[in-house]
Protein backbone atom coordinates (compact mmCIF):
# COMPACT_ATOMS: atom_id res chain seq x y z
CA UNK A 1 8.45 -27.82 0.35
CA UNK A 2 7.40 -27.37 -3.47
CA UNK A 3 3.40 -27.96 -2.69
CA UNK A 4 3.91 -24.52 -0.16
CA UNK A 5 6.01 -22.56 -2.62
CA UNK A 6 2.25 -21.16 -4.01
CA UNK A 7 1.89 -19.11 -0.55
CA UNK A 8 5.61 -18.00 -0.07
CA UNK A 9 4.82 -16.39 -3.54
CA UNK A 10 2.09 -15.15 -3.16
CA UNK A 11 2.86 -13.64 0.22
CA UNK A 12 5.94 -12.59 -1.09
CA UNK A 13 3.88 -10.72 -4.22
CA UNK A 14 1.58 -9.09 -1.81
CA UNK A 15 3.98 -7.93 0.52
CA UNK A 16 6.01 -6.39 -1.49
CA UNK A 17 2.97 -4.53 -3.76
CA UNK A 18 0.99 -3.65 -0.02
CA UNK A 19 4.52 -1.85 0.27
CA UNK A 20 5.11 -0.54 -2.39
CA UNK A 21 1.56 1.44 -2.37
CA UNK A 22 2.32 2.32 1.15
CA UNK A 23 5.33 4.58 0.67
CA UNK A 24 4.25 5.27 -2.56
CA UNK A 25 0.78 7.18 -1.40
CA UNK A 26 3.33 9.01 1.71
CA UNK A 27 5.62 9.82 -0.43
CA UNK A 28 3.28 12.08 -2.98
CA UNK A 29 1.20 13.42 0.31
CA UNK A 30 5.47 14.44 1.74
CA UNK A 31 5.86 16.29 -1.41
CA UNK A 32 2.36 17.99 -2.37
CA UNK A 33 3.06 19.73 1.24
CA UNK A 34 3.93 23.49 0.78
CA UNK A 35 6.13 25.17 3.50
CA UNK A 36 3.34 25.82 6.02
CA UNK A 37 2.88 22.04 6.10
CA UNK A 38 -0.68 22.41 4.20
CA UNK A 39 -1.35 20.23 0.63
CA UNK A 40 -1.33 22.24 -2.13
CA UNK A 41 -4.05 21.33 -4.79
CA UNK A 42 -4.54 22.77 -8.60
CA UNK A 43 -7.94 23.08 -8.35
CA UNK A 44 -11.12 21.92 -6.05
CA UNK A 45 -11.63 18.86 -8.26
CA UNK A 46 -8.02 17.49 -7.48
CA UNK A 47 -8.36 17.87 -3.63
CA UNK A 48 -11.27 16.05 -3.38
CA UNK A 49 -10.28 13.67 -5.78
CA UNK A 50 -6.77 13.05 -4.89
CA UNK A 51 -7.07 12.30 -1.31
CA UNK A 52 -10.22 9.97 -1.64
CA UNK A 53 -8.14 7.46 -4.15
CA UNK A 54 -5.01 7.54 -1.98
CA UNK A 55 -6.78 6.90 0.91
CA UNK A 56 -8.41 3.77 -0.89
CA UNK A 57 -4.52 2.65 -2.40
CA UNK A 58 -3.41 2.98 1.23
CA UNK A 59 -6.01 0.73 2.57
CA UNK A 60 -5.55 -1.55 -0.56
CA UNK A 61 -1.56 -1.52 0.78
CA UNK A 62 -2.49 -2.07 3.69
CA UNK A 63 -4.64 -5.44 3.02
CA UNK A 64 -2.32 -6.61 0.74
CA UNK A 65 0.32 -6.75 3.77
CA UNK A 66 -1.44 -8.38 6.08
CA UNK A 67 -2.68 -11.03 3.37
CA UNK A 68 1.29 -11.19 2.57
CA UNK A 69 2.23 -11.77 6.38
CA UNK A 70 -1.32 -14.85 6.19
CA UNK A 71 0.50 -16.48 3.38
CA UNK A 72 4.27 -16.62 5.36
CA UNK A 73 2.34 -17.67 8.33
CA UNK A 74 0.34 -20.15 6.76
CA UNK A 75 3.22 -21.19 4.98
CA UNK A 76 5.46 -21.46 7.92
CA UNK A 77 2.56 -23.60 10.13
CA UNK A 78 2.03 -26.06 7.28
């Protein structure tokens, strides 16, 4: 059991980061909506800025959970 603690880790590590990011990202996209459910920017600058990195942290989340779930897998088939 000790030689596949490395991947239950690791999988554990990315799992809970790939999460993390996930609801993270949602949850400042929920609040930057106004009442008529449009995002509300300072300036030009910050709306194309803003959703171009969140988009990249969400697919970064979302890599980072499936590697997670390839660890436990790999873990549990070993």
């Amino acid at each position: 059991m000790e030689k596949y603690a490395v991947p239950l880790i690791l999988g554990t590590l990315a799992l809970v980061i790939g999460i993390a990011l996930k609801l993270f990202v949602g949850r400042r996209v929920f609040y930057r909506r106004n009442a008529a459910g449009s995002e509300g920017f300072k300036n030009y600058r910050n709306a194309l800025i803003t959703p171009f990195v969140e988009s990249i942290l969400t697919k970064i989340g979302g890599l980072l959970i499936i590697f997670g779930l390839l660890c436990f897998l790999w873990a549990w088939i070993k």
